[in-house]
C-alpha atoms as a PDB file:
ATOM      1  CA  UNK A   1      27.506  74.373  20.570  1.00  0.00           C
ATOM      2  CA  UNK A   2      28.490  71.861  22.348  1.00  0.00           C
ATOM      3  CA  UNK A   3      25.818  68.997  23.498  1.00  0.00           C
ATOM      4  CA  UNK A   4      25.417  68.737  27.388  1.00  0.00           C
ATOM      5  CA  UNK A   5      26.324  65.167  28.715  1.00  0.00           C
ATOM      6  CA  UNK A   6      24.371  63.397  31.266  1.00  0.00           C
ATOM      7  CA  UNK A   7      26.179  62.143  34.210  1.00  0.00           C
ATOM      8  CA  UNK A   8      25.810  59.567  36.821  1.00  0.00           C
ATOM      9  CA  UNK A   9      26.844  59.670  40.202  1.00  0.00           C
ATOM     10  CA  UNK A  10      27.467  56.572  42.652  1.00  0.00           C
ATOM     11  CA  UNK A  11      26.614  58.127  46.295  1.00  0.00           C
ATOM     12  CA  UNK A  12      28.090  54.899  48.849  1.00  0.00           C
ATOM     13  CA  UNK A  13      28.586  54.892  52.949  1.00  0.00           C
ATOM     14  CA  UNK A  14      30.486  52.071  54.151  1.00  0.00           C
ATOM     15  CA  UNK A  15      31.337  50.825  57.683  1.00  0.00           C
ATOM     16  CA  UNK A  16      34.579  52.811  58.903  1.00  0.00           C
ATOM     17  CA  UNK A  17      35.582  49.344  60.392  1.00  0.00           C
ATOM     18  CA  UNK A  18      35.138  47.765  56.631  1.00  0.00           C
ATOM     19  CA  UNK A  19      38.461  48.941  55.157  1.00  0.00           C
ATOM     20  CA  UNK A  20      38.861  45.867  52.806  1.00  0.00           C
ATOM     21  CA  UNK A  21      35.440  46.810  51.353  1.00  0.00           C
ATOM     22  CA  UNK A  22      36.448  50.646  50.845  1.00  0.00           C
ATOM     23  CA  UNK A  23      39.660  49.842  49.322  1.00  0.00           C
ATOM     24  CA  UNK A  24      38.308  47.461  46.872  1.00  0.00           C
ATOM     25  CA  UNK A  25      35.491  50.491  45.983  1.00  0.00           C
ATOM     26  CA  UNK A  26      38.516  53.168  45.732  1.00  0.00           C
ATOM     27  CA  UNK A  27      40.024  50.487  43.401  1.00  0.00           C
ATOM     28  CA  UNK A  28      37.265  49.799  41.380  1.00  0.00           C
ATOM     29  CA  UNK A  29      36.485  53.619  40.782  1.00  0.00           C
ATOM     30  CA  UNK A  30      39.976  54.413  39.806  1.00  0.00           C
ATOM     31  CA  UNK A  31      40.079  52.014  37.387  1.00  0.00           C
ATOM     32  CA  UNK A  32      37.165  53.555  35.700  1.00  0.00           C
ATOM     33  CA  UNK A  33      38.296  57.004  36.119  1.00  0.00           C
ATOM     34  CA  UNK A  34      35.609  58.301  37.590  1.00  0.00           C
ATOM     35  CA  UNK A  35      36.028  61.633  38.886  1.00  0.00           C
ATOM     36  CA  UNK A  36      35.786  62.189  43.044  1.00  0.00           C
ATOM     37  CA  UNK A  37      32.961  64.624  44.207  1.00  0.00           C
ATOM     38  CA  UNK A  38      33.620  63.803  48.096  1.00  0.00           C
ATOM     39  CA  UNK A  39      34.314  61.207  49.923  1.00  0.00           C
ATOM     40  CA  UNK A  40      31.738  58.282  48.522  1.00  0.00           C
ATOM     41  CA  UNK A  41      30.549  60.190  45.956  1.00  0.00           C
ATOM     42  CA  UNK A  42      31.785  59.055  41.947  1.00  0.00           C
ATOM     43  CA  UNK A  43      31.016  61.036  39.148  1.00  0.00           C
ATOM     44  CA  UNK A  44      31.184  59.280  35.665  1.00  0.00           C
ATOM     45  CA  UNK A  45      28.983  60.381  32.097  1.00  0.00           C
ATOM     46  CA  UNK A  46      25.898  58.106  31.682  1.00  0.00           C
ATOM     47  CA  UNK A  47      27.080  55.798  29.249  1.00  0.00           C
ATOM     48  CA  UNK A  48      26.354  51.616  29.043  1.00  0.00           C
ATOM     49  CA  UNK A  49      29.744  50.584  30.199  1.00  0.00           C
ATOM     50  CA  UNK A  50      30.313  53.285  33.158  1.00  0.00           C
ATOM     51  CA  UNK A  51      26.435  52.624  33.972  1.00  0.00           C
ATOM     52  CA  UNK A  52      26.739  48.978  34.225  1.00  0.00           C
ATOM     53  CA  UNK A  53      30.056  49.353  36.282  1.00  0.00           C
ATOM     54  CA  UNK A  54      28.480  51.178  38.518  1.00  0.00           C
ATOM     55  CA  UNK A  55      25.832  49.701  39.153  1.00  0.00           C
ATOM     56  CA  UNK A  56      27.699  46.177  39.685  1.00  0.00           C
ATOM     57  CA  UNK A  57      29.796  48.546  42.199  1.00  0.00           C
ATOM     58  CA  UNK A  58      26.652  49.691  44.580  1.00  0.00           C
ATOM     59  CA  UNK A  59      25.999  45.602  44.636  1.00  0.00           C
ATOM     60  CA  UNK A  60      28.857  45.400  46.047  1.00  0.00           C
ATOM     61  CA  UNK A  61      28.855  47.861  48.626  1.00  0.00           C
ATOM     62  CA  UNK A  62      25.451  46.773  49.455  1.00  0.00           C
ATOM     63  CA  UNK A  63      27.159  43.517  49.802  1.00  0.00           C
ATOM     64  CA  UNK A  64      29.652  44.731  52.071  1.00  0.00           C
ATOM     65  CA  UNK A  65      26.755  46.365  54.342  1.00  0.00           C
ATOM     66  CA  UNK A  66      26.965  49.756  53.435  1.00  0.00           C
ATOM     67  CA  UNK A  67      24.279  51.645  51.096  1.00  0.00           C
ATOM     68  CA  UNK A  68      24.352  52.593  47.690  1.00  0.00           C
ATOM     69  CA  UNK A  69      22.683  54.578  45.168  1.00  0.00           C
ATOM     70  CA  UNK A  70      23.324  55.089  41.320  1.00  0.00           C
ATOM     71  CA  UNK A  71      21.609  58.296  40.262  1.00  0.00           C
ATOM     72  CA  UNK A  72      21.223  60.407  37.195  1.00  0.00           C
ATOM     73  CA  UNK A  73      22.287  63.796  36.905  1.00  0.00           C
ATOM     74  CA  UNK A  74      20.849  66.604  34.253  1.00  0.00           C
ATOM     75  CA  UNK A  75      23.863  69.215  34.589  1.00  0.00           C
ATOM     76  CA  UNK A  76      23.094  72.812  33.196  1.00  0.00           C
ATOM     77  CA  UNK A  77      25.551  74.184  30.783  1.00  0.00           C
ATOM     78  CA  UNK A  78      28.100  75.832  33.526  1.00  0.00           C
ATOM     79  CA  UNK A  79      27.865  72.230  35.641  1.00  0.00           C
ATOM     80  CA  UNK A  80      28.362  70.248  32.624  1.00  0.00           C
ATOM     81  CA  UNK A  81      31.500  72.536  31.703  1.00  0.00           C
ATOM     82  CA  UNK A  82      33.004  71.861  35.403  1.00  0.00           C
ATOM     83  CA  UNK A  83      32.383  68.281  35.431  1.00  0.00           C
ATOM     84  CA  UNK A  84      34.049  67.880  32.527  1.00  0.00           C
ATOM     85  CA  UNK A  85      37.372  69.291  33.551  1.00  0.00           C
ATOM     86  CA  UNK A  86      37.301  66.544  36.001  1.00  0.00           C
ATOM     87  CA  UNK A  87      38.061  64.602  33.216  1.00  0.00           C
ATOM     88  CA  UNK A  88      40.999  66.407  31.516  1.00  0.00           C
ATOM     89  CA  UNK A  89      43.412  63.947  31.124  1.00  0.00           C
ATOM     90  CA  UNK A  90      45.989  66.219  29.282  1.00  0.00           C
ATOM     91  CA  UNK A  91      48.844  65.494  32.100  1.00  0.00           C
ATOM     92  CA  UNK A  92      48.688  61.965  32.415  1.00  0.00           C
ATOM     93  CA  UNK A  93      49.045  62.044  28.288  1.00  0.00           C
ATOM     94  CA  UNK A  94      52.122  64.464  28.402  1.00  0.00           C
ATOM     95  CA  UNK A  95      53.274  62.206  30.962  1.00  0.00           C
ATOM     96  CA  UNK A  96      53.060  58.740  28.719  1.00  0.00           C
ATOM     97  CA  UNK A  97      55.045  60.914  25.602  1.00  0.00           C
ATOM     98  CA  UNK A  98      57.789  61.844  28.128  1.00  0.00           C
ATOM     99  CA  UNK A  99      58.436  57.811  28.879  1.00  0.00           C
ATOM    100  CA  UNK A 100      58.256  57.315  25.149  1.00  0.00           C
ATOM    101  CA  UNK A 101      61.303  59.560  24.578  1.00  0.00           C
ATOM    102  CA  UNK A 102      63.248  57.344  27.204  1.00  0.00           C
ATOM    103  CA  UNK A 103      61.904  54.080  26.134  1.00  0.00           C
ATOM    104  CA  UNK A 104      65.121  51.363  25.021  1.00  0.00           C
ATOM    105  CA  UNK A 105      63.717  48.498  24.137  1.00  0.00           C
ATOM    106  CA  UNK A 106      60.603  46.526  22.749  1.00  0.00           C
ATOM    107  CA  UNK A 107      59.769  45.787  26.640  1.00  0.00           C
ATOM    108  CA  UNK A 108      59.562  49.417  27.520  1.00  0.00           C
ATOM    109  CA  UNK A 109      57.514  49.443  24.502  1.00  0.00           C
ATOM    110  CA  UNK A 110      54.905  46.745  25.394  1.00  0.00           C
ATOM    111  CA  UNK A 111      54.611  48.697  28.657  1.00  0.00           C
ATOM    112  CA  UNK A 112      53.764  51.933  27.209  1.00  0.00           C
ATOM    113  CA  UNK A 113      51.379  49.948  24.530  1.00  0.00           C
ATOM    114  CA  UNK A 114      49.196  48.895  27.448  1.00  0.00           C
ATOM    115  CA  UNK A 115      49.424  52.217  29.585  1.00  0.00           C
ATOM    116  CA  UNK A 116      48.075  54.144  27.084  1.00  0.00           C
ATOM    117  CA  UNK A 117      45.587  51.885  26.191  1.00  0.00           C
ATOM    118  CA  UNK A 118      44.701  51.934  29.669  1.00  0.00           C
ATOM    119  CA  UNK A 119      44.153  55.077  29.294  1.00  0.00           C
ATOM    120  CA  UNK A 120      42.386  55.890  26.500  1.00  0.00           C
ATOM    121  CA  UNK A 121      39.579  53.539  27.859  1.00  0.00           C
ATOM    122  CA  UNK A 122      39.120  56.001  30.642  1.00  0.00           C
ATOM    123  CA  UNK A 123      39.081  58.925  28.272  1.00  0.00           C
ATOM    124  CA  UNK A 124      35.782  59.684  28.440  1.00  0.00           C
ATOM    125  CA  UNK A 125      36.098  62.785  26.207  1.00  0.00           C
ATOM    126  CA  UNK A 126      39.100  62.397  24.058  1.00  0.00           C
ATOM    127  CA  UNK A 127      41.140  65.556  22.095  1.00  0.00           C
ATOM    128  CA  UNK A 128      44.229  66.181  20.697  1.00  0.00           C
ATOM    129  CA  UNK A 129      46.500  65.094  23.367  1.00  0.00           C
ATOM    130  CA  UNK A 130      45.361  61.428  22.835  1.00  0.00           C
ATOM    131  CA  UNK A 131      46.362  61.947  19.505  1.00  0.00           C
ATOM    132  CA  UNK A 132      49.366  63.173  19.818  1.00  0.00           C
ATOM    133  CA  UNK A 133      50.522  60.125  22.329  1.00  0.00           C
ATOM    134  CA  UNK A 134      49.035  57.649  19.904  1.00  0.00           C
ATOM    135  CA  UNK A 135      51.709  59.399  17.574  1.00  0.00           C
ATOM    136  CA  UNK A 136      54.595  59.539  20.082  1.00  0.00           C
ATOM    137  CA  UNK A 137      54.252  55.636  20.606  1.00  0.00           C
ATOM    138  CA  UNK A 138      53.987  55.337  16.778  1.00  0.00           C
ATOM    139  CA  UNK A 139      56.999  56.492  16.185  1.00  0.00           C
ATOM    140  CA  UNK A 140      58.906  54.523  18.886  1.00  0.00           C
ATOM    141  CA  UNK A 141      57.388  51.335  17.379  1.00  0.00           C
ATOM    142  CA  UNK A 142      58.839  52.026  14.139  1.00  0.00           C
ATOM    143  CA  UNK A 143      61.856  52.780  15.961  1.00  0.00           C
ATOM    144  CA  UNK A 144      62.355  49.727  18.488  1.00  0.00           C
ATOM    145  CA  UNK A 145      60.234  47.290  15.857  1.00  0.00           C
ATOM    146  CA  UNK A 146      61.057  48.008  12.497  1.00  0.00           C
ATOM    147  CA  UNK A 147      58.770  46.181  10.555  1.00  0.00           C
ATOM    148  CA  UNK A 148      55.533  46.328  12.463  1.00  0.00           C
ATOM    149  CA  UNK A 149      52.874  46.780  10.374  1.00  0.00           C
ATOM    150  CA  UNK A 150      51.004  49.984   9.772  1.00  0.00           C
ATOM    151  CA  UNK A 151      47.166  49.353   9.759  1.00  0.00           C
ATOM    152  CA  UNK A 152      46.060  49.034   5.918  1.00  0.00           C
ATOM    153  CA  UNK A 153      42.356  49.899   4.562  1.00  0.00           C
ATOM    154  CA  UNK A 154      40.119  47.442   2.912  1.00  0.00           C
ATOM    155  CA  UNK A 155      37.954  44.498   3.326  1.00  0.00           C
ATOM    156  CA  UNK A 156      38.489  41.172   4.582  1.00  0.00           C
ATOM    157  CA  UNK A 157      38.217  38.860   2.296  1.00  0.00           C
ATOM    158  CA  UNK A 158      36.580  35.421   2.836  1.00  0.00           C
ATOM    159  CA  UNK A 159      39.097  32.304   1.756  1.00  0.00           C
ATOM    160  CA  UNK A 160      38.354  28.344   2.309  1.00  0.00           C
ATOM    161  CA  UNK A 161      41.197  26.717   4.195  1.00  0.00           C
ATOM    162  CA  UNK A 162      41.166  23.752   1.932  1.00  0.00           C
ATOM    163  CA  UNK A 163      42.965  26.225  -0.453  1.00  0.00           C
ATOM    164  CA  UNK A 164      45.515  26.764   1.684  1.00  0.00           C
ATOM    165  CA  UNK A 165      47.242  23.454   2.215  1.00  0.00           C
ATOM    166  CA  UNK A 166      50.490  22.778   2.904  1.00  0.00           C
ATOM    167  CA  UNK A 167      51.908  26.089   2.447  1.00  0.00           C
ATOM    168  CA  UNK A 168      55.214  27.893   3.625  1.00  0.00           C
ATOM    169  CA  UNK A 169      53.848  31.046   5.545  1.00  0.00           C
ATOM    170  CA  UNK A 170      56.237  33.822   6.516  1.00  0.00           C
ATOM    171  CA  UNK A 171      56.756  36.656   8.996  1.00  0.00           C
ATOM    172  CA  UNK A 172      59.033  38.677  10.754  1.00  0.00           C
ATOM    173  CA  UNK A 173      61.412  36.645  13.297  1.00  0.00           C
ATOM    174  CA  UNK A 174      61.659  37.243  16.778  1.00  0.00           C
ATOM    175  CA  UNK A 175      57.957  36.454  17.100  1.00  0.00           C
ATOM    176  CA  UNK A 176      55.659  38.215  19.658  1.00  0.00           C
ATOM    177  CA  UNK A 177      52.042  38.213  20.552  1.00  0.00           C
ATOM    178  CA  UNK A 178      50.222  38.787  16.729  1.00  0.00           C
ATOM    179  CA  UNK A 179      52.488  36.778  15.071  1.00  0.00           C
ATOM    180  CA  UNK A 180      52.708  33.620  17.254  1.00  0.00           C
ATOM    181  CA  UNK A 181      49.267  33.917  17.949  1.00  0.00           C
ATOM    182  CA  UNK A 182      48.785  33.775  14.042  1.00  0.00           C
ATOM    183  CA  UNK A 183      51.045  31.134  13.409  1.00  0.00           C
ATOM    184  CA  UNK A 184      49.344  28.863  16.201  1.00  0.00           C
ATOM    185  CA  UNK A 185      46.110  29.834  14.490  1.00  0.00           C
ATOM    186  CA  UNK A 186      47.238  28.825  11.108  1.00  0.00           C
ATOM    187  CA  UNK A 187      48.865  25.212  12.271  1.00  0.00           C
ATOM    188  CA  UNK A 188      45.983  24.579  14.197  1.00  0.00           C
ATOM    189  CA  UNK A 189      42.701  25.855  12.501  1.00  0.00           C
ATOM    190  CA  UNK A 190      44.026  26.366   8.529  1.00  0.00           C
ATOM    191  CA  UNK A 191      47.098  24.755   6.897  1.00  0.00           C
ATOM    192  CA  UNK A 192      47.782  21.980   9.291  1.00  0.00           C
ATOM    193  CA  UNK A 193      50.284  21.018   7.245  1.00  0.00           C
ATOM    194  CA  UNK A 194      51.762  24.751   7.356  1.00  0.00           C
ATOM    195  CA  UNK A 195      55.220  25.242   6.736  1.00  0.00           C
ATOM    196  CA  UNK A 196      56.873  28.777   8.225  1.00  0.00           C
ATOM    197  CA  UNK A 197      60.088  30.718   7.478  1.00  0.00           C
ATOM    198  CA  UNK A 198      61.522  33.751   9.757  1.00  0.00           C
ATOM    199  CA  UNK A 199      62.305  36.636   7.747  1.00  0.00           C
ATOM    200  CA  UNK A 200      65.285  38.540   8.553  1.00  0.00           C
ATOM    201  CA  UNK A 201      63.468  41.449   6.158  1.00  0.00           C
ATOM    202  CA  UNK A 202      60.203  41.154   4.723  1.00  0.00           C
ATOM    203  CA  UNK A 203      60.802  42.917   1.856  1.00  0.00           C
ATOM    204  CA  UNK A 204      62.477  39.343   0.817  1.00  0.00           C
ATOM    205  CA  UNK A 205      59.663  37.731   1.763  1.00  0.00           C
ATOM    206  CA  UNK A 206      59.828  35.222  -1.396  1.00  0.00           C
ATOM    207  CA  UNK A 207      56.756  35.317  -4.299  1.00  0.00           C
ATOM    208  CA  UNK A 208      55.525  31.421  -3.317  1.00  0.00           C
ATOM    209  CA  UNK A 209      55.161  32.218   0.660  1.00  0.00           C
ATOM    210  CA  UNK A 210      52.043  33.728   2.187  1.00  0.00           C
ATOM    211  CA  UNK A 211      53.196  36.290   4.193  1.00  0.00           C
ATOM    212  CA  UNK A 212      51.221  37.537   7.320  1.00  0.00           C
ATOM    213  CA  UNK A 213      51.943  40.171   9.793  1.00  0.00           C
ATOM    214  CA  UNK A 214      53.795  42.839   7.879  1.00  0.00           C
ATOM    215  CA  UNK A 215      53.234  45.865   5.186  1.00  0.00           C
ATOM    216  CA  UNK A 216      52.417  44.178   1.940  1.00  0.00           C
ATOM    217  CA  UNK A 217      51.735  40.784   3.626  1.00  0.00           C
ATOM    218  CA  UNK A 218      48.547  38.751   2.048  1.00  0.00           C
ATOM    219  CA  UNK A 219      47.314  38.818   5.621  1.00  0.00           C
ATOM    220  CA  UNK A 220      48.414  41.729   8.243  1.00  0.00           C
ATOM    221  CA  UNK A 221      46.121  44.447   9.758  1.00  0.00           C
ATOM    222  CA  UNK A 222      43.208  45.862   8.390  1.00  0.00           C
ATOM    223  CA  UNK A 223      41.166  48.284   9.818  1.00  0.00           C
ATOM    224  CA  UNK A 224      40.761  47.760  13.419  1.00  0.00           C
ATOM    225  CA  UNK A 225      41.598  44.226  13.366  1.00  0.00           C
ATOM    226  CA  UNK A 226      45.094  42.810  14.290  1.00  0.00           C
ATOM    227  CA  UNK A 227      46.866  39.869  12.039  1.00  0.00           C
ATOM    228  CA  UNK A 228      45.262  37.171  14.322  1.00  0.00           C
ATOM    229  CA  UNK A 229      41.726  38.558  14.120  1.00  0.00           C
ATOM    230  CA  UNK A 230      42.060  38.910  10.245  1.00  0.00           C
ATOM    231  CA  UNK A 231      43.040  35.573   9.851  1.00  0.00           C
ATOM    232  CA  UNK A 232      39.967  34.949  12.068  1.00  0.00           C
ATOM    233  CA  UNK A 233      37.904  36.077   9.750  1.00  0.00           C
ATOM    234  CA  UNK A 234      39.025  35.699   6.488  1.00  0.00           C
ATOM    235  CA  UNK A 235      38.755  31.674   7.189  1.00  0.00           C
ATOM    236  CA  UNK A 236      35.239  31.841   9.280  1.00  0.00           C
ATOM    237  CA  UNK A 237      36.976  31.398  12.547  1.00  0.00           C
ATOM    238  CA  UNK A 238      35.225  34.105  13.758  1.00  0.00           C
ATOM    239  CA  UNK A 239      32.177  32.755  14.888  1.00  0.00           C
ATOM    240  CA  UNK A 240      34.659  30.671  18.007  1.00  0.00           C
ATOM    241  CA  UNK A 241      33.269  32.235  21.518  1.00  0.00           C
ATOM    242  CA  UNK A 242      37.286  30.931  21.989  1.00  0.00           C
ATOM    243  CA  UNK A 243      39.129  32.255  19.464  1.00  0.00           C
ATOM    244  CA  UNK A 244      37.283  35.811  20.354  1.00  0.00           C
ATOM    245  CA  UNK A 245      38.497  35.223  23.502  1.00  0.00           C
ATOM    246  CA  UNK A 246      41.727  35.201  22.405  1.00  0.00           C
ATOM    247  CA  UNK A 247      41.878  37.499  19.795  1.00  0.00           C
ATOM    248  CA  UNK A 248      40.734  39.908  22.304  1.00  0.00           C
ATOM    249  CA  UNK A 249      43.919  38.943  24.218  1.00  0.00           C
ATOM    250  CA  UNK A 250      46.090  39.780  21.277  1.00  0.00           C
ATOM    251  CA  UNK A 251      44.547  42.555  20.215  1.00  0.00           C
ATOM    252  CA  UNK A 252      44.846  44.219  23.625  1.00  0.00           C
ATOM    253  CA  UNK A 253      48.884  43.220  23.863  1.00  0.00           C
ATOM    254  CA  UNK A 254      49.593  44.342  20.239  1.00  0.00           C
ATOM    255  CA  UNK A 255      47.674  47.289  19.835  1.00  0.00           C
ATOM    256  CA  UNK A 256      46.171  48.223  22.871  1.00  0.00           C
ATOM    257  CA  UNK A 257      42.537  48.946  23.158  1.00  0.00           C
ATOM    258  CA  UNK A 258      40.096  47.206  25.386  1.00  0.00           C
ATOM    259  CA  UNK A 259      41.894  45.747  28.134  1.00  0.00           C
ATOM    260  CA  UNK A 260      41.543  41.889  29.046  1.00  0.00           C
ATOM    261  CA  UNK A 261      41.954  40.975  32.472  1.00  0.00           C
ATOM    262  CA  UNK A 262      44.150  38.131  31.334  1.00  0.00           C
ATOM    263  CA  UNK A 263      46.317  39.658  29.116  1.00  0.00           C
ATOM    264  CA  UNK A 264      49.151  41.053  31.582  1.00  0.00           C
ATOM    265  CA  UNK A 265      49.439  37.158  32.585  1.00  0.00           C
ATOM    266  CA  UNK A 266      49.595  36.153  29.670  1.00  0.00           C
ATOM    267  CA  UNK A 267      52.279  38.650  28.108  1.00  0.00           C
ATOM    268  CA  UNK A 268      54.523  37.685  31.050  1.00  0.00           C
ATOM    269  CA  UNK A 269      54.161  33.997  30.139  1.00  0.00           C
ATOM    270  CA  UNK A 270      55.229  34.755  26.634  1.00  0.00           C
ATOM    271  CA  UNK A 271      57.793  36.854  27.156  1.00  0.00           C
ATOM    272  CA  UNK A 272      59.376  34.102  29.442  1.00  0.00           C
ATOM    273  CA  UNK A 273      58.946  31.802  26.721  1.00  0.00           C
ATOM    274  CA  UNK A 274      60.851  34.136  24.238  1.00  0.00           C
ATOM    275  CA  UNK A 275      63.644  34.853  26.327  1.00  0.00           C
ATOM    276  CA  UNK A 276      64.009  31.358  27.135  1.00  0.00           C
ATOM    277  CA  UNK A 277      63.684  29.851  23.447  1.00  0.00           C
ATOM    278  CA  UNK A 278      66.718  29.413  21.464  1.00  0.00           C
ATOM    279  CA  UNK A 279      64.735  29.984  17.715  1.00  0.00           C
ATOM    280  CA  UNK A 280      61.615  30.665  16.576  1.00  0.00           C
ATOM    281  CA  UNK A 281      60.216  27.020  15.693  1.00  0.00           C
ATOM    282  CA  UNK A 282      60.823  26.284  19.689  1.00  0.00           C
ATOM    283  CA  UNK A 283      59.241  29.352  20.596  1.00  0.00           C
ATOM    284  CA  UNK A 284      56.504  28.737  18.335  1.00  0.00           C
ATOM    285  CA  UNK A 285      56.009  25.484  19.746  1.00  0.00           C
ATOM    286  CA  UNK A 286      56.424  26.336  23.493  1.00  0.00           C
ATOM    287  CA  UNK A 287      53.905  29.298  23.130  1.00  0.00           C
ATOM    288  CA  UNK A 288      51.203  26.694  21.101  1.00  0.00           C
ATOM    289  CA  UNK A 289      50.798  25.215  24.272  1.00  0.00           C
ATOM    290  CA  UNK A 290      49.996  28.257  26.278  1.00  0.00           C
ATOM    291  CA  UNK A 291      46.992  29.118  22.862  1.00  0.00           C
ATOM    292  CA  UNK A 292      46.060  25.237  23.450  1.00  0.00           C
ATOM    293  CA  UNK A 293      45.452  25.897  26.994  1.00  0.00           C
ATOM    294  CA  UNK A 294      43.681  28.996  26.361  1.00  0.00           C
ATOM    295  CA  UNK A 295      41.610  27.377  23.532  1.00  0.00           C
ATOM    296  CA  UNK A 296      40.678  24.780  25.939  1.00  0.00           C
ATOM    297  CA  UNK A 297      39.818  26.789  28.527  1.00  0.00           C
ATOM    298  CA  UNK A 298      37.602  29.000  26.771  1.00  0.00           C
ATOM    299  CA  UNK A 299      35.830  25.721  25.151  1.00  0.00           C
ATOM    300  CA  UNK A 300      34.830  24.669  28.394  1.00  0.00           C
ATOM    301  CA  UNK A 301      33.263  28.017  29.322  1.00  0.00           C
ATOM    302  CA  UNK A 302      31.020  27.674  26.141  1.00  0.00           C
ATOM    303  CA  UNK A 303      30.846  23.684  25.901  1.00  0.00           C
ATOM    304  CA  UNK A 304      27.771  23.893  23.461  1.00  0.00           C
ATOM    305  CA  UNK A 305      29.705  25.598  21.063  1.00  0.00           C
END
């Protein structure tokens, strides 16, 4: 038997005249996914994210000078049923695994990374179709990036940094977001004195280097952590308000999930910087100042830190 799902509903009026306001509202809502009962009225199941969203959104139209109520709905079993299928999202899936069977390149495949994680964050009541994108886009990274790593099982270990000094660490060339987030991460916060070698295939990844970011690698992803956030924590880094910051960057431009509001900024920065870069150590070095900049930012938002 299914369990019936509680709902909330955001009932708004705005000023006809206030068309900013009521496009910034139709915005907001679609972003969420909520589901349209009539004009000004948002349907969305009564959970802490969707509440607090919301409720941030009648502020708003409050704000504007319109009214706005957030209010709790008990659906019966036939109600719940119908309010759910307001919520199918079985098309827009099908529609995501036909662009996977056209997609060329790695870009098409960042693109489809993010869309689907966009997606899946609206998925409010998730099935098979979910799964079967999440295996579509599987098999067009393996296809487009050979090499990317496959999520492995385990614990993170904890490791002292001062055992890890002046090292030659090793990944896959043609860096992108994990791995030159993870190299940054290990210059700056581990093995200053790091040394790092491309690898044309990782399978010759030689016996003295610390690989990272690949199947096999000492350090790659495990569980629901990316290479950056296992580096994170396997050296204590990931106590940094900062770093989580931007391991929630990377994490949402390697493997989808959450989104960041920064991160489509921030992918188009680094993409520039790859096209631009003639090998790896520039890139490496032209994209540690974008991760210093970050760093810094986020610093000052939590100065006591």
């Amino acid at each position: 038997m299914i369990q019936l799902v509680e709902w909330l509903t955001l009932v708004t009026t705005l000023p006809t005249a206030n068309t900013a306001a009521r496009m910034r509202l139709w915005r907001a809502v679609k972003a969420l996914g909520a589901a349209t009962l009539r004009d000004g009225v948002y349907l969305l199941p009564a959970r802490e994210t969707p509440g607090e969203a919301l409720r941030a959104l009648a502020e708003d139209v409050r704000a504007a000078g319109g009214s706005a109520e957030v209010l709790h709905i008990a659906a019966d079993a036939a109600q719940d049923e119908a309010f759910r299928q307001l919520f199918e999202r079985g098309t827009e899936y099908g529609a995501l695994i036909a662009a996977t069977h056209e997609a060329a390149d790695e870009k098409a495949l960042r693109r489809l990374t993010r869309e689907l994680a966009q997606l899946a964050a609206i998925d409010y009541f998730p099935g098979p179709a979910q799964e079967q994108a999440r295996q579509a886009l599987a098999e067009v990274a393996t296809r487009l990036a050979p090499g990317e790593p496959r999520t492995a099982p385990g614990k993170i270990r904890r490791l002292a940094s001062a055992d890890f000094s002046g090292r030659t660490w090793a990944t896959r060339k043609k860096l992108w977001v994990d791995r030159m987030a993870s190299a940054w991460l290990i210059r700056r916060f581990i093995d200053r004195k790091a040394k790092f070698l491309w690898l044309d295939d990782p399978k010759k990844c030689p016996k003295s280097a610390l690989g990272f970011d690949f199947d096999g690698a000492a350090f790659t992803h495990v569980g629901g952590h990316v290479t950056f956030e296992g580096l994170m924590a396997s050296f204590g880094l990931d106590a940094d308000p900062a770093l989580a910051k931007i391991g929630a960057i990377v994490h949402c431009l390697d493997v989808g999930g959450a989104p960041v509001a920064e991160a489509a900024g921030i992918e188009a920065v680094l993409a520039g910087l790859r096209a631009d870069a003639a090998d790896d150590d520039k890139l490496l070095k032209a994209a540690g100042r974008i991760f210093d900049g970050l760093y810094n930012n986020y610093r000052q938002e939590n100065p006591n830190d």
